[in-house]
N, C-alpha and C. Protein backbone atom coordinates (compact mmCIF):
# COMPACT_ATOMS: atom_id res chain seq x y z
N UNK A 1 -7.13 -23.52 -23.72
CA UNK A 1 -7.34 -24.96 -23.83
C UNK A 1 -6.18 -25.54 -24.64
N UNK A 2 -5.65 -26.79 -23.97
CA UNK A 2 -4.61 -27.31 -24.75
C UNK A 2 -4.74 -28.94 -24.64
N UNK A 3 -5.39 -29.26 -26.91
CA UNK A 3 -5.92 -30.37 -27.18
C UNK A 3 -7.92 -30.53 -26.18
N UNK A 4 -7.44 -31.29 -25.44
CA UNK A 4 -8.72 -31.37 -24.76
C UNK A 4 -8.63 -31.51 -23.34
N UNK A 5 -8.03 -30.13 -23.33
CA UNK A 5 -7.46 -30.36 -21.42
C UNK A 5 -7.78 -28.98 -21.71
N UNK A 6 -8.68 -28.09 -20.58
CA UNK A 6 -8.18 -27.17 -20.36
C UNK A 6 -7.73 -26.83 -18.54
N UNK A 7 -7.03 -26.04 -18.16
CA UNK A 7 -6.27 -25.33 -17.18
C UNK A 7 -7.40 -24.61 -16.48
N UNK A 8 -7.83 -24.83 -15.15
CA UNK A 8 -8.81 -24.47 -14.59
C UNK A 8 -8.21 -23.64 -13.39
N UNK A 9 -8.30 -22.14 -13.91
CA UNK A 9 -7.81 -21.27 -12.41
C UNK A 9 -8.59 -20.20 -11.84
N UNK A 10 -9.87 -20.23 -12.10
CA UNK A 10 -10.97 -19.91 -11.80
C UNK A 10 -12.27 -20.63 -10.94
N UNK A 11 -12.55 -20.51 -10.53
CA UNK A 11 -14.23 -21.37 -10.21
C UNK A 11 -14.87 -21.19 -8.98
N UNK A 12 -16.35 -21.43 -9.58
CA UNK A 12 -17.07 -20.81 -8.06
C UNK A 12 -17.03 -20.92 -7.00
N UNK A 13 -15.87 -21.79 -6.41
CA UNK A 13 -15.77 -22.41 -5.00
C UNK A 13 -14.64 -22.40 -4.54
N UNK A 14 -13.55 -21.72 -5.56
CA UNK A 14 -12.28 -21.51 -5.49
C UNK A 14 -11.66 -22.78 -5.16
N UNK A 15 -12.12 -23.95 -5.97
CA UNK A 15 -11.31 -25.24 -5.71
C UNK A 15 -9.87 -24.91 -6.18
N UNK A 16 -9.59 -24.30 -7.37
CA UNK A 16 -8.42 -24.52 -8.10
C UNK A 16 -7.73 -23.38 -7.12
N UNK A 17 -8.23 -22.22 -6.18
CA UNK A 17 -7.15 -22.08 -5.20
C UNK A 17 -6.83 -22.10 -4.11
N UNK A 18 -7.56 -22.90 -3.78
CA UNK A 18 -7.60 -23.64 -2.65
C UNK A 18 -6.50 -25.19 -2.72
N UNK A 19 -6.71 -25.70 -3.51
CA UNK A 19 -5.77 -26.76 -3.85
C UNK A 19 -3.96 -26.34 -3.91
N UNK A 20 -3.90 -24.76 -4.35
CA UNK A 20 -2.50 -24.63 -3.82
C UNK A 20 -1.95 -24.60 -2.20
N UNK A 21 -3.10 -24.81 -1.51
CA UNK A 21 -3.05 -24.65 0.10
C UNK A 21 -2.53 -26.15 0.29
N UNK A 22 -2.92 -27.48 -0.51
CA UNK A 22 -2.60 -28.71 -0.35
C UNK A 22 -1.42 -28.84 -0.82
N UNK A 23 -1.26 -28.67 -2.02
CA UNK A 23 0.65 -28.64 -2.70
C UNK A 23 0.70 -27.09 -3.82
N UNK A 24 1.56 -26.45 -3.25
CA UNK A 24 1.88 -25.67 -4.44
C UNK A 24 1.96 -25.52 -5.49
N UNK A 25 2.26 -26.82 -6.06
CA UNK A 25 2.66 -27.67 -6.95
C UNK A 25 1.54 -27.90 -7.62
N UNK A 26 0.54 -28.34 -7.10
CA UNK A 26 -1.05 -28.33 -7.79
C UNK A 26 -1.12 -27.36 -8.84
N UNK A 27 -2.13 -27.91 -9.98
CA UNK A 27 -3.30 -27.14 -11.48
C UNK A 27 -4.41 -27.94 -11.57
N UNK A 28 -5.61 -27.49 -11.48
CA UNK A 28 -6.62 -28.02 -11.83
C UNK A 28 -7.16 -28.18 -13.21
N UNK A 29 -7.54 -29.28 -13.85
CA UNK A 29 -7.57 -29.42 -15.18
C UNK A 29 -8.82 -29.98 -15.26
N UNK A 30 -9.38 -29.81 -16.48
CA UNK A 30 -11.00 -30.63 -16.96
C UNK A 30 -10.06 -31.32 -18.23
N UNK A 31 -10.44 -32.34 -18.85
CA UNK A 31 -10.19 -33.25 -19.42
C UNK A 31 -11.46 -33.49 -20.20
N UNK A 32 -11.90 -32.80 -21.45
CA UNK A 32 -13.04 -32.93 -21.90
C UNK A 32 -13.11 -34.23 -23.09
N UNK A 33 -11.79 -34.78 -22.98
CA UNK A 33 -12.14 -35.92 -23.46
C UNK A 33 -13.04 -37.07 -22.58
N UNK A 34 -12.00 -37.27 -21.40
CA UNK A 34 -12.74 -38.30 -20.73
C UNK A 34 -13.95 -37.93 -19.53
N UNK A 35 -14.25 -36.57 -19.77
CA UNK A 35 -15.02 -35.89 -18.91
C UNK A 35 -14.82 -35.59 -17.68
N UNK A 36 -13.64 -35.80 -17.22
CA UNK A 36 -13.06 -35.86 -15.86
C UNK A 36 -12.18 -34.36 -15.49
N UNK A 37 -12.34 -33.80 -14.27
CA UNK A 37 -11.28 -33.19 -13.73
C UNK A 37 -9.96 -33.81 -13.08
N UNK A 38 -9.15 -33.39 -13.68
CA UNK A 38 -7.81 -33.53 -12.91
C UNK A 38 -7.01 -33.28 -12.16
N UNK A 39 -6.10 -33.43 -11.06
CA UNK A 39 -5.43 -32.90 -9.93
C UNK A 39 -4.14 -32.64 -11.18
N UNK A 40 -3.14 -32.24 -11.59
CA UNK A 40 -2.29 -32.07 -11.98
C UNK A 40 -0.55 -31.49 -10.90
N UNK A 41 0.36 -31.83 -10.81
CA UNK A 41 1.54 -31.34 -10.21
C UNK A 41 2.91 -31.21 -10.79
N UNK A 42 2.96 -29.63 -10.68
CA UNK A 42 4.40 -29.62 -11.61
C UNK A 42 5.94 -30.70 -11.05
N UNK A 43 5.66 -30.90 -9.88
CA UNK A 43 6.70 -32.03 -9.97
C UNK A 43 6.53 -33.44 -10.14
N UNK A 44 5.66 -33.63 -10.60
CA UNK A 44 5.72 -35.14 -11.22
C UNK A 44 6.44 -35.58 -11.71
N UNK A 45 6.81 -36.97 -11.60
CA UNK A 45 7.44 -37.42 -12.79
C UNK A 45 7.32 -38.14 -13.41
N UNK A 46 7.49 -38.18 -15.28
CA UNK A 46 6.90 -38.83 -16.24
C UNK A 46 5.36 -38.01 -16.84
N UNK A 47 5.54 -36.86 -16.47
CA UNK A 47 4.34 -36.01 -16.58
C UNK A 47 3.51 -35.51 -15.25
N UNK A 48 2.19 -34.54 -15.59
CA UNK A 48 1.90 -34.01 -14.48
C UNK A 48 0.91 -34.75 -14.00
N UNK A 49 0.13 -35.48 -14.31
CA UNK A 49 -0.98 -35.92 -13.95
C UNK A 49 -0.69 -36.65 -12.52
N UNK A 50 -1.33 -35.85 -11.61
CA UNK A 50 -1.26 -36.74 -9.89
C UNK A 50 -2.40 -37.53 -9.68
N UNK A 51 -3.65 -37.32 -10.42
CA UNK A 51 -4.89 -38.01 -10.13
C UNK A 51 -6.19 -37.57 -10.87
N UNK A 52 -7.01 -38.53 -11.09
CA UNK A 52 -8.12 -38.12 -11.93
C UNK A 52 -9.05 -38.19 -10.66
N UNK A 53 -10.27 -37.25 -10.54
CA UNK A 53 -11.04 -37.10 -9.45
C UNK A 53 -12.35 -37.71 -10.17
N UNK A 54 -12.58 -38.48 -9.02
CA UNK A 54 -14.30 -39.36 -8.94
C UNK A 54 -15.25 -38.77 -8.95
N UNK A 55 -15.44 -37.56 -9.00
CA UNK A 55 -16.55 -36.52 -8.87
C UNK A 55 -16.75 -35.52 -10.40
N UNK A 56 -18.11 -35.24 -10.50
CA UNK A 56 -18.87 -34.81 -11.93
C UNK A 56 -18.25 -33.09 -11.35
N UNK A 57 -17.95 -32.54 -10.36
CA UNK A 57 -18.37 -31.12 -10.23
C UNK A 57 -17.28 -31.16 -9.09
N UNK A 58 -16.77 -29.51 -8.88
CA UNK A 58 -15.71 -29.26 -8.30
C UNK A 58 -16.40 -28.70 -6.77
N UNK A 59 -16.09 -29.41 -5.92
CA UNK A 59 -16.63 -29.05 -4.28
C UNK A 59 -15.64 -29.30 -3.13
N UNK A 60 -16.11 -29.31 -2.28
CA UNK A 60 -14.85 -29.45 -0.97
C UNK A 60 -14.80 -31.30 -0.85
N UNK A 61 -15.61 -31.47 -1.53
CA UNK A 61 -14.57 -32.84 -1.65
C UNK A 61 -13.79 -33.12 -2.71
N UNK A 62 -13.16 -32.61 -3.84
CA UNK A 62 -11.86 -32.40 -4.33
C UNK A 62 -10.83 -32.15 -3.89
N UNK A 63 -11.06 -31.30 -2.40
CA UNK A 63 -9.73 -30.92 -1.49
C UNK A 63 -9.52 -32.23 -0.69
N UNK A 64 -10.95 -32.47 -0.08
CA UNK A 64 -10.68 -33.81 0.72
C UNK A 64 -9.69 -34.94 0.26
N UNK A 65 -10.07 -34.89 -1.08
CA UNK A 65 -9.53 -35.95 -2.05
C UNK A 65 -8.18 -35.90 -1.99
N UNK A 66 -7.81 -34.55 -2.34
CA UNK A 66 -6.11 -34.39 -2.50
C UNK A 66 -5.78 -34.23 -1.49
N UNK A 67 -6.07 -33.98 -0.30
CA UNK A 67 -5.05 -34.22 1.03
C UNK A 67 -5.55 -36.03 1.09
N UNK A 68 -6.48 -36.17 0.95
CA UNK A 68 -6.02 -37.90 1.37
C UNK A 68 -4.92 -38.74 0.22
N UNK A 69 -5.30 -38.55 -0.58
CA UNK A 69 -4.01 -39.04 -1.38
C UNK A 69 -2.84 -38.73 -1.93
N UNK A 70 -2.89 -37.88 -1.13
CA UNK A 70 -1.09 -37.40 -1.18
C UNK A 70 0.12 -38.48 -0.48
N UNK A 71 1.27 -38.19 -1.48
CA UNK A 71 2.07 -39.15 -1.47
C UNK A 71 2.29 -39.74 -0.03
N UNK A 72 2.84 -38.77 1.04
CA UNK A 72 3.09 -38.67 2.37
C UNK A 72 2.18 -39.74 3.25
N UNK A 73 0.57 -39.98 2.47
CA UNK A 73 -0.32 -40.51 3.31
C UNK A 73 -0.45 -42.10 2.72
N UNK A 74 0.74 -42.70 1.34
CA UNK A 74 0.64 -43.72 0.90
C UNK A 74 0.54 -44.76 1.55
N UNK A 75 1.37 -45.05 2.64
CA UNK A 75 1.07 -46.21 3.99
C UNK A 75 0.04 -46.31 4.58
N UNK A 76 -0.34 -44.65 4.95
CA UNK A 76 -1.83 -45.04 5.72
C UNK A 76 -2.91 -45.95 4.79
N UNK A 77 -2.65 -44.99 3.23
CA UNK A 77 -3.77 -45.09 2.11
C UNK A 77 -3.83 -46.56 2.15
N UNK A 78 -2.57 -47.10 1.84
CA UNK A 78 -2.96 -49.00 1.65
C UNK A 78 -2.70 -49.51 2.53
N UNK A 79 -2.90 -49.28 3.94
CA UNK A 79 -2.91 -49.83 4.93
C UNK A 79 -4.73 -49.89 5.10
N UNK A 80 -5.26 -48.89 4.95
CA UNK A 80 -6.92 -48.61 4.86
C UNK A 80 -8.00 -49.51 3.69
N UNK A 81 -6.80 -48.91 2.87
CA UNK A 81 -7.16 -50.15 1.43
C UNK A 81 -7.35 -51.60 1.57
N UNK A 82 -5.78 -52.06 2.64
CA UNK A 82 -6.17 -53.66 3.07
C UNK A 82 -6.91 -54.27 3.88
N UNK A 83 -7.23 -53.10 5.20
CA UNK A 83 -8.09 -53.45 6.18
C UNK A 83 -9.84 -53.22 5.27
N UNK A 84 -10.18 -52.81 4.36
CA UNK A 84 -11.43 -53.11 3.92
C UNK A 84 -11.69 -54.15 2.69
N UNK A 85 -10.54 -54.32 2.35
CA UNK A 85 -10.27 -55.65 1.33
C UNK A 85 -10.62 -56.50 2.20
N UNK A 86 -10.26 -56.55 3.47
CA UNK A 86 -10.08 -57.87 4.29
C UNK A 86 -11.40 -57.80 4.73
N UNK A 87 -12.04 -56.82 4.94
CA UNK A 87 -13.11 -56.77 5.48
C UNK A 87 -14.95 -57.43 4.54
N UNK A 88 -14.06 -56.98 3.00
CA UNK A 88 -15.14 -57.09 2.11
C UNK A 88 -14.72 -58.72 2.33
N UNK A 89 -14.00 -58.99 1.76
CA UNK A 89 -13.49 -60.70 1.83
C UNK A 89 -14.34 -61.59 2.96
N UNK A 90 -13.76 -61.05 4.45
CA UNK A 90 -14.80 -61.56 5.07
C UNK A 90 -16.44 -61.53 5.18
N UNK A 91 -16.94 -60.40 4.32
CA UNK A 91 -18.39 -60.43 4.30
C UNK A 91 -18.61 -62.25 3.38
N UNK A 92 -18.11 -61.76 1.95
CA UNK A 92 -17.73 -62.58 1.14
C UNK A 92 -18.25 -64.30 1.25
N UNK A 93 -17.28 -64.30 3.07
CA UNK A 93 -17.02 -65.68 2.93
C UNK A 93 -18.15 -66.51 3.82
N UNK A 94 -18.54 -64.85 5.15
CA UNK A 94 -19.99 -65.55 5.58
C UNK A 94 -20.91 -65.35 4.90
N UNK A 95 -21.12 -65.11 3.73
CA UNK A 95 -22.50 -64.90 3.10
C UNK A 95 -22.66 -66.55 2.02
N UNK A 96 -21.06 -67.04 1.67
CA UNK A 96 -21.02 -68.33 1.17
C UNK A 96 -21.69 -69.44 2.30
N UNK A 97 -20.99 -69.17 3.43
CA UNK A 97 -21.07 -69.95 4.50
C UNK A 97 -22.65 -70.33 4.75
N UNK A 98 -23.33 -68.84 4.60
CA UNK A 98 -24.51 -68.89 4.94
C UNK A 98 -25.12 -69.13 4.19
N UNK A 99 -24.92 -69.27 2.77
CA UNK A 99 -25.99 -70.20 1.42
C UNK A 99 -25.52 -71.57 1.72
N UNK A 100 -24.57 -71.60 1.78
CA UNK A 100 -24.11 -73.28 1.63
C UNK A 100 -25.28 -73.77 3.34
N UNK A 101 -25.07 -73.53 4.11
CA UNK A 101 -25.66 -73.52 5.19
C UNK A 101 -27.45 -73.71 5.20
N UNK A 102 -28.12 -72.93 4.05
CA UNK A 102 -29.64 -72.97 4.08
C UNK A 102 -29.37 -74.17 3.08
N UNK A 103 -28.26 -74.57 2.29
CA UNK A 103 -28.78 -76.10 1.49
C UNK A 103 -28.72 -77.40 2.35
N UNK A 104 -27.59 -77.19 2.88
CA UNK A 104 -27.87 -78.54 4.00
C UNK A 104 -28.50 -78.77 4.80
């Protein structure tokens, strides 16, 4: 353990080696400060940290995770990102439409 990170290269589901199948470059880390696991990559730059994962427990959606947000997939990623922005927006604007609508 180093500070409140430790280096995860063990585990029951073999996330942490399985994740070298996504980038070589990958370390799996717990972060017992902020309670989070981490994707970590030795080529980063400005440090290793590639991503903090949304999930309490290490499963096959940690892999999911890191092949979708890998650098390579950044266009698709906020191209997906804007088409449901746009999408929430439009819920948004008929649900105004439709209050303003039951007052008149």
């Amino acid at each position: 353990m180093i500070g409140t990170h430790q280096i995860i290269t063990h585990d029951m589901h073999d996330i942490a080696l399985r994740l070298k199948e996504v980038d070589s470059d990958y370390f799996l880390v717990r972060n017992y400060k902020t309670k989070k696991f981490e994707i970590h990559a030795l080529n980063q730059r400005g440090g290793t940290l590639a991503l903090t994962l949304p999930f309490d427990r290490l499963d096959e959606r940690t892999i999911r995770h890191a092949r979708r947000t890998r650098g390579e997939r950044a266009k698709d990623l906020f191209a997906e990102m804007d088409r449901e922005n746009k999408r929430l927006e439009r819920e948004r604007v008929e649900k105004a439409m439709k209050k303003v609508e039951g007052i008149l």
